[in-house]
PDB file of N, CA and C in Angstrom:
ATOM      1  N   UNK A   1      -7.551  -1.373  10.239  1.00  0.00           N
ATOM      2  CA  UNK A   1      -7.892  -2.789  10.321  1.00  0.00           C
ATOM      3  C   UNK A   1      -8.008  -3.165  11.780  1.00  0.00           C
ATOM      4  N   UNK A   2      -9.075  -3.954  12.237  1.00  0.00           N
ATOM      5  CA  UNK A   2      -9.057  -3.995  13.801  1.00  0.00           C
ATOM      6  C   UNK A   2      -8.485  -5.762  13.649  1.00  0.00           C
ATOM      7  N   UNK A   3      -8.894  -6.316  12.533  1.00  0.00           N
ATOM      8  CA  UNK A   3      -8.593  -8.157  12.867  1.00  0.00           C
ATOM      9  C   UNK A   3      -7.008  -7.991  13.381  1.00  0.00           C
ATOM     10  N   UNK A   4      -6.811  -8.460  14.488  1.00  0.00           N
ATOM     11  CA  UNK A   4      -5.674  -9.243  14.708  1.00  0.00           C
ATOM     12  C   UNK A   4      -4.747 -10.211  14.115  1.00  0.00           C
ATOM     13  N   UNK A   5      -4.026  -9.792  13.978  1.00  0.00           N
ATOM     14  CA  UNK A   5      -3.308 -10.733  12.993  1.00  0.00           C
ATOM     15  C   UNK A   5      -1.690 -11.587  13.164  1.00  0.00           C
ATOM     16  N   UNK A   6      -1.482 -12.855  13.349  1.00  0.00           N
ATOM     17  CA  UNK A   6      -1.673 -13.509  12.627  1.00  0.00           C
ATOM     18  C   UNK A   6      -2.943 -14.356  12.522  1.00  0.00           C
ATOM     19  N   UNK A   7      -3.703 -14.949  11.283  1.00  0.00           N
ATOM     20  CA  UNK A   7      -4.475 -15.129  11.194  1.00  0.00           C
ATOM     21  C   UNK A   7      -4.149 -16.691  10.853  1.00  0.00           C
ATOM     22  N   UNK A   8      -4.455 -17.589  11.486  1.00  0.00           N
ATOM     23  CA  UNK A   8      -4.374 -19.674  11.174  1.00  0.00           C
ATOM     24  C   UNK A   8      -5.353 -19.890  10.524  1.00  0.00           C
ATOM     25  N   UNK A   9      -5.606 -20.599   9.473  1.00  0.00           N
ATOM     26  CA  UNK A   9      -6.743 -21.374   8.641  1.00  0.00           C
ATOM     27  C   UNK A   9      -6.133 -22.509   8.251  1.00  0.00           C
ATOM     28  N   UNK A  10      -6.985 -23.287   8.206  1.00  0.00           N
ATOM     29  CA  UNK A  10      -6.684 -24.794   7.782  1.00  0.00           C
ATOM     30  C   UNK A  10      -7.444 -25.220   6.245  1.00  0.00           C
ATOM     31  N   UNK A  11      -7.107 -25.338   5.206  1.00  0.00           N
ATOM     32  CA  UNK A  11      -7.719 -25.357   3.905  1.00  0.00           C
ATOM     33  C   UNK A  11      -7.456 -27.134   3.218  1.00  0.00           C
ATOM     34  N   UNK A  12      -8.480 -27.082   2.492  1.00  0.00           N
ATOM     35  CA  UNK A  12      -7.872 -28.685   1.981  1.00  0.00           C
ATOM     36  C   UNK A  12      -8.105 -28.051   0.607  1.00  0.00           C
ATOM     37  N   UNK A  13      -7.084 -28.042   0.017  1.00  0.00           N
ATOM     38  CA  UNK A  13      -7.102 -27.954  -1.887  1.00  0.00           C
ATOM     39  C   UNK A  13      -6.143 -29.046  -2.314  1.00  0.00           C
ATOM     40  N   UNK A  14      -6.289 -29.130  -3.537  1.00  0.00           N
ATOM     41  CA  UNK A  14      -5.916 -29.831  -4.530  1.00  0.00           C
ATOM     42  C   UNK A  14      -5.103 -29.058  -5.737  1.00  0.00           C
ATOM     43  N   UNK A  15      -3.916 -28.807  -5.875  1.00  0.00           N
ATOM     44  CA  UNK A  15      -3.064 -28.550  -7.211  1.00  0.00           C
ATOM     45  C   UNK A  15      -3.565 -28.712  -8.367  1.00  0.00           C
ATOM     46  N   UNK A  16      -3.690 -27.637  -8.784  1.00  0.00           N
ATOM     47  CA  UNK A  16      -4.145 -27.129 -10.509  1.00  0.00           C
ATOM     48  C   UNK A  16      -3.386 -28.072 -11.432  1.00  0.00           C
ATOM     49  N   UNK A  17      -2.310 -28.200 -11.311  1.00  0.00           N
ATOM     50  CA  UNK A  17      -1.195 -28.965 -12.185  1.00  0.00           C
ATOM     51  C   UNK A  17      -1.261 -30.690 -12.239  1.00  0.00           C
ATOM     52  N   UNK A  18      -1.343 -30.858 -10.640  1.00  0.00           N
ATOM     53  CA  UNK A  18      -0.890 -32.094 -10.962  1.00  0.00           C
ATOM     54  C   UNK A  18      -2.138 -32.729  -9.825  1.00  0.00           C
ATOM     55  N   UNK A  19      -3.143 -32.271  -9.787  1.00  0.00           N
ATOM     56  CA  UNK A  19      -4.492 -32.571  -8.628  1.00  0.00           C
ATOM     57  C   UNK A  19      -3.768 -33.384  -7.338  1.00  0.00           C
ATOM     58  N   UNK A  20      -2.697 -33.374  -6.866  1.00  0.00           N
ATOM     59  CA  UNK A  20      -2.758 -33.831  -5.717  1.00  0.00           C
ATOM     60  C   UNK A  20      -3.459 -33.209  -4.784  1.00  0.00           C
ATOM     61  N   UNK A  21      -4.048 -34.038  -3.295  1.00  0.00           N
ATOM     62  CA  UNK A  21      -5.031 -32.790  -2.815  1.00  0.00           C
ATOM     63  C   UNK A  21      -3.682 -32.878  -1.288  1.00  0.00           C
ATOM     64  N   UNK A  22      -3.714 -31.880  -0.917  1.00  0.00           N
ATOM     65  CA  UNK A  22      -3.150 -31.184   0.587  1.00  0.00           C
ATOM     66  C   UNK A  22      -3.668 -30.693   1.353  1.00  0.00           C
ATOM     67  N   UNK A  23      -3.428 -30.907   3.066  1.00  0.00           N
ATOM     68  CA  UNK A  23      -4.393 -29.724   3.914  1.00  0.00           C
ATOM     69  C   UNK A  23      -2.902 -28.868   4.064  1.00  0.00           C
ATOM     70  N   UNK A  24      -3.359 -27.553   3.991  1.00  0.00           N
ATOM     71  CA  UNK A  24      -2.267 -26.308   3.916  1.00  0.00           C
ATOM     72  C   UNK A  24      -3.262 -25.369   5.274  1.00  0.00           C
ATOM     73  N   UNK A  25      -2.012 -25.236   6.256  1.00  0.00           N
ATOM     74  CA  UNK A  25      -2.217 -24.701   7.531  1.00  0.00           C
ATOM     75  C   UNK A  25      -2.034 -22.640   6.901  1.00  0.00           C
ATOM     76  N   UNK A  26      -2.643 -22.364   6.392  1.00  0.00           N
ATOM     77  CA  UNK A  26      -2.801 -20.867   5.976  1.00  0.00           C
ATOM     78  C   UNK A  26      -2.427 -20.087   7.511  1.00  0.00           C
ATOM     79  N   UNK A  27      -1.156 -19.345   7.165  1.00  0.00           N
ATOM     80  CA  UNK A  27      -1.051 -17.815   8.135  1.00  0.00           C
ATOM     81  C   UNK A  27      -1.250 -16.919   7.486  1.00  0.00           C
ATOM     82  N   UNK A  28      -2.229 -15.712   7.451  1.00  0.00           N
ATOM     83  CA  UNK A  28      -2.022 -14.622   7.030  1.00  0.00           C
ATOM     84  C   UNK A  28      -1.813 -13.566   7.923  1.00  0.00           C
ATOM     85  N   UNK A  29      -1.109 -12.589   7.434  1.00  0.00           N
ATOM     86  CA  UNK A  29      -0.096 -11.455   8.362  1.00  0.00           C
ATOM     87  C   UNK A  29      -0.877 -10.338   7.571  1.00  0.00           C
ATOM     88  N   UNK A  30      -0.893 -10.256   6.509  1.00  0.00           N
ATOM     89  CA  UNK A  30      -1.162  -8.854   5.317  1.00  0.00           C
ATOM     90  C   UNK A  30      -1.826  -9.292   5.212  1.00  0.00           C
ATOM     91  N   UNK A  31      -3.354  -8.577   5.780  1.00  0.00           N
ATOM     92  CA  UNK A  31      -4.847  -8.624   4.754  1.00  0.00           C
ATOM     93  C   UNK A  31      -4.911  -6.781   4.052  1.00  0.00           C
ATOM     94  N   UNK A  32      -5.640  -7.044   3.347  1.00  0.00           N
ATOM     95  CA  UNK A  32      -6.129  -5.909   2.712  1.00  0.00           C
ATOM     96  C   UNK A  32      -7.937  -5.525   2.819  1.00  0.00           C
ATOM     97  N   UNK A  33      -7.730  -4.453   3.145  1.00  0.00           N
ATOM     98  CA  UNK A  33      -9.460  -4.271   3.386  1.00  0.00           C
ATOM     99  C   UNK A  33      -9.951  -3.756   1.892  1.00  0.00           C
ATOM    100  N   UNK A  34     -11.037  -4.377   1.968  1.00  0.00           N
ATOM    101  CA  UNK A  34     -11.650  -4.568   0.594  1.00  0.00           C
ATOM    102  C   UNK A  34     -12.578  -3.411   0.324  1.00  0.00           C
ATOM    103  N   UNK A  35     -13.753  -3.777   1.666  1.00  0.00           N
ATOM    104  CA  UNK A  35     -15.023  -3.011   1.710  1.00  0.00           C
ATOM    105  C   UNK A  35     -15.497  -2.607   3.082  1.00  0.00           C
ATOM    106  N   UNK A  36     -16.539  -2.566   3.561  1.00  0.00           N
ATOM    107  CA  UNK A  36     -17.660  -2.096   4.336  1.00  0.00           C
ATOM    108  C   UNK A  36     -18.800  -2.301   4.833  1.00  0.00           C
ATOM    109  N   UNK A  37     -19.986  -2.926   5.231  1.00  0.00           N
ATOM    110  CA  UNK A  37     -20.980  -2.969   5.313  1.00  0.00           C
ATOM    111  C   UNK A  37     -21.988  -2.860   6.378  1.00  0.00           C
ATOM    112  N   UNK A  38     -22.664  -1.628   6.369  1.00  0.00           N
ATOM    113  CA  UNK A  38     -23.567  -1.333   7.737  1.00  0.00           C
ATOM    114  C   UNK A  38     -24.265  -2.262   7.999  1.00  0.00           C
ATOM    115  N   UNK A  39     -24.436  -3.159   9.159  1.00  0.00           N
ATOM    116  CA  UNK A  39     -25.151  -3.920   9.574  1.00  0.00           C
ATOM    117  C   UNK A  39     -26.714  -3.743  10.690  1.00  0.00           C
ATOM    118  N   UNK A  40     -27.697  -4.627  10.923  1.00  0.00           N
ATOM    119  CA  UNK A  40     -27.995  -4.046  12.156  1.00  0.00           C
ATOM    120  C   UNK A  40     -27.419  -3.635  13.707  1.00  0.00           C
ATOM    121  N   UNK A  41     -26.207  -5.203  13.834  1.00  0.00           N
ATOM    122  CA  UNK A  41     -26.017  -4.558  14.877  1.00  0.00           C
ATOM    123  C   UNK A  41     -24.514  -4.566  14.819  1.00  0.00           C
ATOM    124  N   UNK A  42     -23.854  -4.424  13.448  1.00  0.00           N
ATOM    125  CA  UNK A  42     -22.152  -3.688  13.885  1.00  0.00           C
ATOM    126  C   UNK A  42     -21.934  -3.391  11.956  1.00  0.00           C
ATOM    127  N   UNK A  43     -20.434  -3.238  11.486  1.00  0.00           N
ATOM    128  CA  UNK A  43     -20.358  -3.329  10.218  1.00  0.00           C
ATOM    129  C   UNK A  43     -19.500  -4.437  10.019  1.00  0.00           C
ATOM    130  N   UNK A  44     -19.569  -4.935   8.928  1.00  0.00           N
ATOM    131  CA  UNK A  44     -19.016  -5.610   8.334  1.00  0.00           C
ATOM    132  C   UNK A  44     -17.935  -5.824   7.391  1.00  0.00           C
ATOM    133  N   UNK A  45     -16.736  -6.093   7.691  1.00  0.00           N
ATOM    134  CA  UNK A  45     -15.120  -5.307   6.765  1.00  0.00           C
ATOM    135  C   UNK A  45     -15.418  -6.811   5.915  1.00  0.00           C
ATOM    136  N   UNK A  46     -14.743  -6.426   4.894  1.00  0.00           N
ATOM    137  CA  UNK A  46     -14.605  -7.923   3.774  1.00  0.00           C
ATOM    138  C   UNK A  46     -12.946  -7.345   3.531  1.00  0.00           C
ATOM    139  N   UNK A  47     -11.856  -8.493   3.880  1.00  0.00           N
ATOM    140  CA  UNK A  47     -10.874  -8.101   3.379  1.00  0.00           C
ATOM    141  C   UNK A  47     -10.101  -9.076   2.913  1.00  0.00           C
ATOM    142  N   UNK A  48      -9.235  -8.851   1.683  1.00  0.00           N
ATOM    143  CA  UNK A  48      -8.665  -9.716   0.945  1.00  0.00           C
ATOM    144  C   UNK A  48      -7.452 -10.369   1.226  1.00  0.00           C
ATOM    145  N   UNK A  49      -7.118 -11.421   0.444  1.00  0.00           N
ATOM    146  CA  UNK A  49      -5.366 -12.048   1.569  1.00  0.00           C
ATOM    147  C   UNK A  49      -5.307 -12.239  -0.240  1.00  0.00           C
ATOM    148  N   UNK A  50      -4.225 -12.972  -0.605  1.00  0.00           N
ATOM    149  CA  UNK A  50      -2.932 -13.245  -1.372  1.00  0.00           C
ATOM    150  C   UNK A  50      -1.813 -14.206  -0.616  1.00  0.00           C
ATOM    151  N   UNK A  51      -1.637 -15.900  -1.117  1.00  0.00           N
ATOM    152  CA  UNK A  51      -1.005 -16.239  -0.445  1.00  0.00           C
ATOM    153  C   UNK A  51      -0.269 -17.654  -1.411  1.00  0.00           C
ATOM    154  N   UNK A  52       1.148 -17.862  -0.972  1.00  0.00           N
ATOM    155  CA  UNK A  52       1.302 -18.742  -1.542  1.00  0.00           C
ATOM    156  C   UNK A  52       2.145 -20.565  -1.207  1.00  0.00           C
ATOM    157  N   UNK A  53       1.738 -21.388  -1.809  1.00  0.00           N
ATOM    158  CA  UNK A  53       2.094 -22.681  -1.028  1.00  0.00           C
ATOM    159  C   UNK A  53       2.811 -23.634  -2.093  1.00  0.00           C
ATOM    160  N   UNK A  54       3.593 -24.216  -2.037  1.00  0.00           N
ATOM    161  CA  UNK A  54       4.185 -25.069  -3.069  1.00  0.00           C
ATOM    162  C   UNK A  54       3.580 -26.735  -2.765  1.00  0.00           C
ATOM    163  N   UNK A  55       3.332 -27.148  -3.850  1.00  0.00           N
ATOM    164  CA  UNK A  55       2.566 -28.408  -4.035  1.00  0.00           C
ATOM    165  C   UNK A  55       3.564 -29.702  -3.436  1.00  0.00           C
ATOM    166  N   UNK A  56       2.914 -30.246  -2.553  1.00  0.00           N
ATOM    167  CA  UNK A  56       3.891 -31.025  -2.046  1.00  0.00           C
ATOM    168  C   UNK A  56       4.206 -32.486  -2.465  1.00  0.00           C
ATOM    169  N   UNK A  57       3.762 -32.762  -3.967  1.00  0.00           N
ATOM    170  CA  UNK A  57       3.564 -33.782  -4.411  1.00  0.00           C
ATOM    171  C   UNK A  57       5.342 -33.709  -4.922  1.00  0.00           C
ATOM    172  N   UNK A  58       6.491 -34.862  -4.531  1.00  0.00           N
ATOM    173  CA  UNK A  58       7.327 -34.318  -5.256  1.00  0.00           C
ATOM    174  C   UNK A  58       8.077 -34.570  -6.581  1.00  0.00           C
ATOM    175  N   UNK A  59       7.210 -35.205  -7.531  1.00  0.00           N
ATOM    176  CA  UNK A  59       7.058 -34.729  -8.796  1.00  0.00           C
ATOM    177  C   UNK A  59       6.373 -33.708  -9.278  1.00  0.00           C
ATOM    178  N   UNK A  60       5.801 -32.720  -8.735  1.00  0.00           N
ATOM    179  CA  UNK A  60       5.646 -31.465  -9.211  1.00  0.00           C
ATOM    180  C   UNK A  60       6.268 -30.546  -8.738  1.00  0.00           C
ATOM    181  N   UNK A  61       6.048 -29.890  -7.209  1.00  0.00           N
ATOM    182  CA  UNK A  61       6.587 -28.817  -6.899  1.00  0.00           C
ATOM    183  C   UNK A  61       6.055 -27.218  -7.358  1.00  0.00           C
ATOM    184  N   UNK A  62       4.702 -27.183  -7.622  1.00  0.00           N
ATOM    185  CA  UNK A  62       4.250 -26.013  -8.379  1.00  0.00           C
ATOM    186  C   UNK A  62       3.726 -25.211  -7.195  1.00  0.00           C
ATOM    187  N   UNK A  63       4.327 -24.090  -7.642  1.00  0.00           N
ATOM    188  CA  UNK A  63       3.729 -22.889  -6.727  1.00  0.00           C
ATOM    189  C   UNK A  63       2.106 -22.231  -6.867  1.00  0.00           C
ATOM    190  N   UNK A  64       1.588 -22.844  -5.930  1.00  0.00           N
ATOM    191  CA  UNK A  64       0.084 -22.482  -5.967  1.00  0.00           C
ATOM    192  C   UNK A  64      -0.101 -21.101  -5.435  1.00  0.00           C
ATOM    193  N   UNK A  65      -1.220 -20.127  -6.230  1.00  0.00           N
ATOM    194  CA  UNK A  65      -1.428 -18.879  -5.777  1.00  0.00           C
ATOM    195  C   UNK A  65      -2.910 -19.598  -5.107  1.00  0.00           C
ATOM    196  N   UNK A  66      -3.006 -18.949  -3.848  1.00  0.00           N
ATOM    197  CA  UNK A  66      -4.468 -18.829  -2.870  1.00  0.00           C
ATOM    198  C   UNK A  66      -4.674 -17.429  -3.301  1.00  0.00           C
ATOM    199  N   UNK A  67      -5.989 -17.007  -3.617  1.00  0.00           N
ATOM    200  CA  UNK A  67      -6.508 -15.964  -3.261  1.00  0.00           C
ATOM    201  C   UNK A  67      -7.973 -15.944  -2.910  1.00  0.00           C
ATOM    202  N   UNK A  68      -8.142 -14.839  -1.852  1.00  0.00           N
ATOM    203  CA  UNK A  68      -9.595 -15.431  -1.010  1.00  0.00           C
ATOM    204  C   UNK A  68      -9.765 -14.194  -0.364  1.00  0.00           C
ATOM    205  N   UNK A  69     -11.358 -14.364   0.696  1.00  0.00           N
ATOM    206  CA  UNK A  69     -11.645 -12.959   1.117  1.00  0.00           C
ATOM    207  C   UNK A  69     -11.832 -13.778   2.956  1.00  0.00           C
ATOM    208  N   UNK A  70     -11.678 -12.493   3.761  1.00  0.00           N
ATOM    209  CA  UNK A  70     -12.128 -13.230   5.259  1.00  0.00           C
ATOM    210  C   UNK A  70     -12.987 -11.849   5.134  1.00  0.00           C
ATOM    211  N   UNK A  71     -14.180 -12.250   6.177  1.00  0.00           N
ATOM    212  CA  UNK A  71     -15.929 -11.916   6.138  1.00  0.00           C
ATOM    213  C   UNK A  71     -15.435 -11.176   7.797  1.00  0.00           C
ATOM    214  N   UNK A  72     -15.444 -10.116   8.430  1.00  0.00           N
ATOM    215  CA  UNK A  72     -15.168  -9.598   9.864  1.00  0.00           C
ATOM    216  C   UNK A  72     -16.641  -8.765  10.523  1.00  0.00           C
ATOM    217  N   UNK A  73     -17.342 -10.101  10.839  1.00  0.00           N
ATOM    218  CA  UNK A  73     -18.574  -9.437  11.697  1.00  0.00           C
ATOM    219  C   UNK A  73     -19.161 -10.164  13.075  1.00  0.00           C
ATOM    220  N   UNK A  74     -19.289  -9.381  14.188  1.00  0.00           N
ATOM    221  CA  UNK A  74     -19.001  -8.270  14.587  1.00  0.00           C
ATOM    222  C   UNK A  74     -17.629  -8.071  14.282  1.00  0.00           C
ATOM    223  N   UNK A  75     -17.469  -6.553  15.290  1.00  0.00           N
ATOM    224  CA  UNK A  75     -15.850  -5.958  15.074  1.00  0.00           C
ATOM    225  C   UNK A  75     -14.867  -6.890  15.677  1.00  0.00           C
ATOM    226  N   UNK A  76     -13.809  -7.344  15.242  1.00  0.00           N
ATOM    227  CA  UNK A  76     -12.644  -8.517  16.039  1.00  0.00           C
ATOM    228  C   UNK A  76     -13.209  -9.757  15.757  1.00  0.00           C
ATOM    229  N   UNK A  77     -14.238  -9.779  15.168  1.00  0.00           N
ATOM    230  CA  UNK A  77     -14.848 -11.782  15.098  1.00  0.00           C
ATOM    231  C   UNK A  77     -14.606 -12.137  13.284  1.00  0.00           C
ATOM    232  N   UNK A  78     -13.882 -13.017  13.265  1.00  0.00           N
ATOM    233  CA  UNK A  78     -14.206 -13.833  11.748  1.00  0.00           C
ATOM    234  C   UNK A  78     -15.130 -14.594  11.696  1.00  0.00           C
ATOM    235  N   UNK A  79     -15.897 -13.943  10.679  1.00  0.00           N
ATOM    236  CA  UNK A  79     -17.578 -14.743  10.146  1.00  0.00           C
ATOM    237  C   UNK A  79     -16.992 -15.639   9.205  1.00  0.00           C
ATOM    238  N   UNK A  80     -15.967 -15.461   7.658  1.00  0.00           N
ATOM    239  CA  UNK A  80     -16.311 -16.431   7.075  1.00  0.00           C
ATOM    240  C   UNK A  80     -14.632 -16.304   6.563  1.00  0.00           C
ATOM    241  N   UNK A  81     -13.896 -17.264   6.414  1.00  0.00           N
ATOM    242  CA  UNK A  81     -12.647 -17.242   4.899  1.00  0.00           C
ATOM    243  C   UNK A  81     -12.756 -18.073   4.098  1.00  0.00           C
ATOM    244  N   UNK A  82     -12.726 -17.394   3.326  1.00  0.00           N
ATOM    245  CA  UNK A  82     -13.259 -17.937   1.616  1.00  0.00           C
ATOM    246  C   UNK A  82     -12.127 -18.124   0.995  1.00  0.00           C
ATOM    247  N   UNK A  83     -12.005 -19.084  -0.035  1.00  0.00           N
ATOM    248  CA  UNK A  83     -10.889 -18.945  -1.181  1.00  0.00           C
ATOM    249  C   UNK A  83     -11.451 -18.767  -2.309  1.00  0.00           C
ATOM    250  N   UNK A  84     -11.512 -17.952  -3.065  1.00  0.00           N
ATOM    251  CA  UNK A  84     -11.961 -17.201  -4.470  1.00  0.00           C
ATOM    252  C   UNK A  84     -11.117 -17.799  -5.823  1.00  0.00           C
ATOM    253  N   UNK A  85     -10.166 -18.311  -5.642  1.00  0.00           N
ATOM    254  CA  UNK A  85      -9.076 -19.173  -6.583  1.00  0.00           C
ATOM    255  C   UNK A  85      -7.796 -19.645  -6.430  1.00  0.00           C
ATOM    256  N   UNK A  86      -7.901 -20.397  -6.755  1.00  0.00           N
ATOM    257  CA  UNK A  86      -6.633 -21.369  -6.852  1.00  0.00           C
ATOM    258  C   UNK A  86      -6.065 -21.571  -8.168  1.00  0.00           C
ATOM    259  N   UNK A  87      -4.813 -21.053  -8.135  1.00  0.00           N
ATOM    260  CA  UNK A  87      -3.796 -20.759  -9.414  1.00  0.00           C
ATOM    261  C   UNK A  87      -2.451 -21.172  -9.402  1.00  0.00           C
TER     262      UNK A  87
END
């Protein structure tokens, strides 16, 4: 893995349970490399995170799963982080 890590993202979601919406300051430490992709001018890693945040509404309190991909093109640069679901 060349990304450096820790990794800061700033996300605005909303709780499955109880729709309050939150901005959640995302660190990720553990990515997982996914894939690969030859580019013209470098490759492209797609690698996965797993992460979790408790809803800060406090009549709920539900533990939200993030899961999402960060996009690494060129080598050391983040192109894109995605969130793939919210659970």
């Amino acid at each position: 893995m060349s990304l450096k890590t820790p990794i800061n993202h700033d996300f605005n979601i909303k709780c499955p349970k109880c729709e309050h919406k939150l901005s959640y300051n995302l660190r990720l430490d553990d990515l997982e490399k996914v894939s690969s992709k030859e580019k013209p001018e470098d490759t492209e890693t797609k690698y996965k995170f797993i992460s979790y945040v408790v809803c800060k509404n406090p009549l709920c309190h539900y533990d939200i799963e993030l899961k999402g991909y960060i996009f690494e093109y060129p080598a050391d640069t983040i192109n894109t982080i995605e969130l793939a679901s919210i659970k």
